[in-house]
C-alpha atoms as a PDB file:
ATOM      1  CA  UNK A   1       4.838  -4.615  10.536  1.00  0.00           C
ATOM      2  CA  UNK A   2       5.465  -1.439  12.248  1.00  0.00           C
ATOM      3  CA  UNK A   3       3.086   2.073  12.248  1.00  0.00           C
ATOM      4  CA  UNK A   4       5.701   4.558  10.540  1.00  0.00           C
ATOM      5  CA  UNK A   5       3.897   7.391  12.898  1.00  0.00           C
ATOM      6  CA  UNK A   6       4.388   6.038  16.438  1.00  0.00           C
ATOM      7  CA  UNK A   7       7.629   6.337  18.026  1.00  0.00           C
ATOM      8  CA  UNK A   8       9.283   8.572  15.825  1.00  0.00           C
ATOM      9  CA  UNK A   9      10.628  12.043  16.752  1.00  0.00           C
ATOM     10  CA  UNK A  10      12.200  12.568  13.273  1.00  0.00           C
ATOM     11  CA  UNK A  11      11.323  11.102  10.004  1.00  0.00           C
ATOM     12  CA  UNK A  12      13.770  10.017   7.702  1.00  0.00           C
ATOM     13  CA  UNK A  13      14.508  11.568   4.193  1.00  0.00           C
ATOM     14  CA  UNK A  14      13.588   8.123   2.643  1.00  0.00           C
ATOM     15  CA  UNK A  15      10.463   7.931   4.975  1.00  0.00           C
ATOM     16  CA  UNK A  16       9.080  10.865   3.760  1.00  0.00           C
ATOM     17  CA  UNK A  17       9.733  10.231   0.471  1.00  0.00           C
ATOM     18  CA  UNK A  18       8.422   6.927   0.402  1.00  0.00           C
ATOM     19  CA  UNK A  19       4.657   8.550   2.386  1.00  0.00           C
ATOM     20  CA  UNK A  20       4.792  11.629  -0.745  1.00  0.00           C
ATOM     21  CA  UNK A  21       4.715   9.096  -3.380  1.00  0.00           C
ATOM     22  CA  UNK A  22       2.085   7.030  -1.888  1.00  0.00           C
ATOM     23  CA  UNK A  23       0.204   9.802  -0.911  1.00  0.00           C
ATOM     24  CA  UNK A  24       0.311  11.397  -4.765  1.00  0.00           C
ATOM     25  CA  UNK A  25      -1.294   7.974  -6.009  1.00  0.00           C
ATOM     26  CA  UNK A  26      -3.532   7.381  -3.124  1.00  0.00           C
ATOM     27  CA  UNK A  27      -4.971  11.285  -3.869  1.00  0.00           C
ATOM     28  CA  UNK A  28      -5.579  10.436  -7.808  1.00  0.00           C
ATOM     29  CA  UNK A  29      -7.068   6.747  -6.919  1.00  0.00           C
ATOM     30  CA  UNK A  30     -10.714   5.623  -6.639  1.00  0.00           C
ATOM     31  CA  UNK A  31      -9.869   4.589  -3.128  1.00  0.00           C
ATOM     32  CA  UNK A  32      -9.498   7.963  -2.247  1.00  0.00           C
ATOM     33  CA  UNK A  33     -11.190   8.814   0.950  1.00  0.00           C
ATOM     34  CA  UNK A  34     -11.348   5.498   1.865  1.00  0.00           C
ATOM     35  CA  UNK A  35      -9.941   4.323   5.838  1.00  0.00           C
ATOM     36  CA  UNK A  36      -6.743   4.062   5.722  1.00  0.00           C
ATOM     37  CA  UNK A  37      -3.377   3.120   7.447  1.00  0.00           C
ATOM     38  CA  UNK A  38       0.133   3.521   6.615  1.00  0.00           C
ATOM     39  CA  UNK A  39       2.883   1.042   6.980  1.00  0.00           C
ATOM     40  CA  UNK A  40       6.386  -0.126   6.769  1.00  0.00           C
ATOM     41  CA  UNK A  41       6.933  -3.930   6.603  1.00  0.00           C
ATOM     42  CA  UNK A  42      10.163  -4.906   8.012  1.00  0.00           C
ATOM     43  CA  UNK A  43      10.901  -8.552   6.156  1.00  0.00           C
ATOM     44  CA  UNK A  44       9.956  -6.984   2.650  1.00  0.00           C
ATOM     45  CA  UNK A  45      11.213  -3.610   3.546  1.00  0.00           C
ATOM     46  CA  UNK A  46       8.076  -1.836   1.536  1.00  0.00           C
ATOM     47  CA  UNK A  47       6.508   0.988   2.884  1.00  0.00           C
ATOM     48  CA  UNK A  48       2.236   1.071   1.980  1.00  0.00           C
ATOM     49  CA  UNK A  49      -1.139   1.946   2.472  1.00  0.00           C
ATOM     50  CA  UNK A  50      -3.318  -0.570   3.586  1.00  0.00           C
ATOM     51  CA  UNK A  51      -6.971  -0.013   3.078  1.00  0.00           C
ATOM     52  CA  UNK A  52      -9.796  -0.906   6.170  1.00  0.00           C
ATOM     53  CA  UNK A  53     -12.045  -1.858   3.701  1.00  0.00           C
ATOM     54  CA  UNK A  54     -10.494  -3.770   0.889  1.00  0.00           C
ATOM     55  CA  UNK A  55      -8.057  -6.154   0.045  1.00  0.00           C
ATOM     56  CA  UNK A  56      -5.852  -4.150  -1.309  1.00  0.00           C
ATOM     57  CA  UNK A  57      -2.833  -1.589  -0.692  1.00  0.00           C
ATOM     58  CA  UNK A  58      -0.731   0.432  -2.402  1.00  0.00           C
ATOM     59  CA  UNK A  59       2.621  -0.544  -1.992  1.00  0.00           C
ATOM     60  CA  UNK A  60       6.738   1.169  -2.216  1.00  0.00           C
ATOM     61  CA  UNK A  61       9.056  -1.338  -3.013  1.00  0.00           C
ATOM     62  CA  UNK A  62      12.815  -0.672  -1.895  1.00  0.00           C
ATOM     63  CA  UNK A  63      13.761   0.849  -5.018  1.00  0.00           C
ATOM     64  CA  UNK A  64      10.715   2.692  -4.996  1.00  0.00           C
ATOM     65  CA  UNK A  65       8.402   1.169  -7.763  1.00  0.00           C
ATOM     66  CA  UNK A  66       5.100   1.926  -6.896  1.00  0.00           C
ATOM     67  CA  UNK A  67       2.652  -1.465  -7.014  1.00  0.00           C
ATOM     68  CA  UNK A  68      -1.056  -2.308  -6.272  1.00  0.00           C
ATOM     69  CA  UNK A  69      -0.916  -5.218  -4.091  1.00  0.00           C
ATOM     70  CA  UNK A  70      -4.242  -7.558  -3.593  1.00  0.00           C
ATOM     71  CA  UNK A  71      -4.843 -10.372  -0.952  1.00  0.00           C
ATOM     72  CA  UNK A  72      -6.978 -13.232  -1.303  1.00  0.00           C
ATOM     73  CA  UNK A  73      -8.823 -13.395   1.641  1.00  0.00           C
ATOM     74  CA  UNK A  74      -9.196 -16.965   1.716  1.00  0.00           C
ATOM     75  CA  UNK A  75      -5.678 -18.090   1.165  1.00  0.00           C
ATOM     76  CA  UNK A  76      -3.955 -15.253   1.472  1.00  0.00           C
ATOM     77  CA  UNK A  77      -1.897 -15.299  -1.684  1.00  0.00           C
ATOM     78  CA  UNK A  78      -0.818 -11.597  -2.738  1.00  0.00           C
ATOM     79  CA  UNK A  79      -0.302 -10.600  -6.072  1.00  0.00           C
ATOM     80  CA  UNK A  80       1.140  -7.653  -7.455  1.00  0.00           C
ATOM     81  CA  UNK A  81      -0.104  -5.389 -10.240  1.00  0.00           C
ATOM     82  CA  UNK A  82       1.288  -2.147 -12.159  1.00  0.00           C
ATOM     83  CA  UNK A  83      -2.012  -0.361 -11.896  1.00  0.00           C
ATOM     84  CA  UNK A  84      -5.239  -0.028  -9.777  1.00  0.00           C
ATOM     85  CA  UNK A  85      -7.547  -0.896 -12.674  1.00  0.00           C
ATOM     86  CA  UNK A  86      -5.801  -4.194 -12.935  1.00  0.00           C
ATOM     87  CA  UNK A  87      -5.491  -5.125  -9.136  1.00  0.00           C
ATOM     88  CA  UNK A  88      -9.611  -3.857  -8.938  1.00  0.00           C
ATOM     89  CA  UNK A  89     -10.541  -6.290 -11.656  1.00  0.00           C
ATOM     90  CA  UNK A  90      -8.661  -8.971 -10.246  1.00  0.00           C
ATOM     91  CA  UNK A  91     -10.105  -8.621  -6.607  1.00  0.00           C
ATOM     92  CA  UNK A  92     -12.971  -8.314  -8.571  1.00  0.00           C
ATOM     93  CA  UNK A  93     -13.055 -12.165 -10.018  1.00  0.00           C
ATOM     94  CA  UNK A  94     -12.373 -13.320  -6.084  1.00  0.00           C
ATOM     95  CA  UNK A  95     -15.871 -12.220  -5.072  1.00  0.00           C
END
């Protein structure tokens, strides 16, 4: 995974594209003003935000379907949800 901010002297159309959306839904979340960090995963090609503190990020897919994405901790299985309510409750029954 690469840091979308380092090395670049120009950001692409799609690039910024890809940090507006995530930024709109990171703004209107409950995670908002939580530590953050932004992303772009090569081998899946989705750009996110990755939170310090949770499991949990908010992820662009390449056709740029926004998904909550959670990870188990302990076996580091992902899974993908359509909202935040629904990833929260699910990281919520791994505690």
């Amino acid at each position: 995974m690469k840091d979308i901010f380092s090395g670049y002297e120009v950001v692409t159309y799609h690039e910024a594209k890809a940090l507006s959306i995530l930024m709109e839904h990171y703004a209107q979340s409950d995670m908002c003003g939580e530590p953050l960090c932004f992303g772009f995963n090569n081998w899946t090609g989705y750009y996110y935000i990755a939170f310090e503190n949770y499991s949990l990020q908010i992820v662009l897919d390449n056709r740029m379907n926004l998904l909550w994405m959670t990870t188990d901790i302990e076996t580091g299985e992902e899974k993908y949800f359509d909202s935040e309510e629904e990833a929260a409750e699910y990281l919520d029954t791994l505690e």
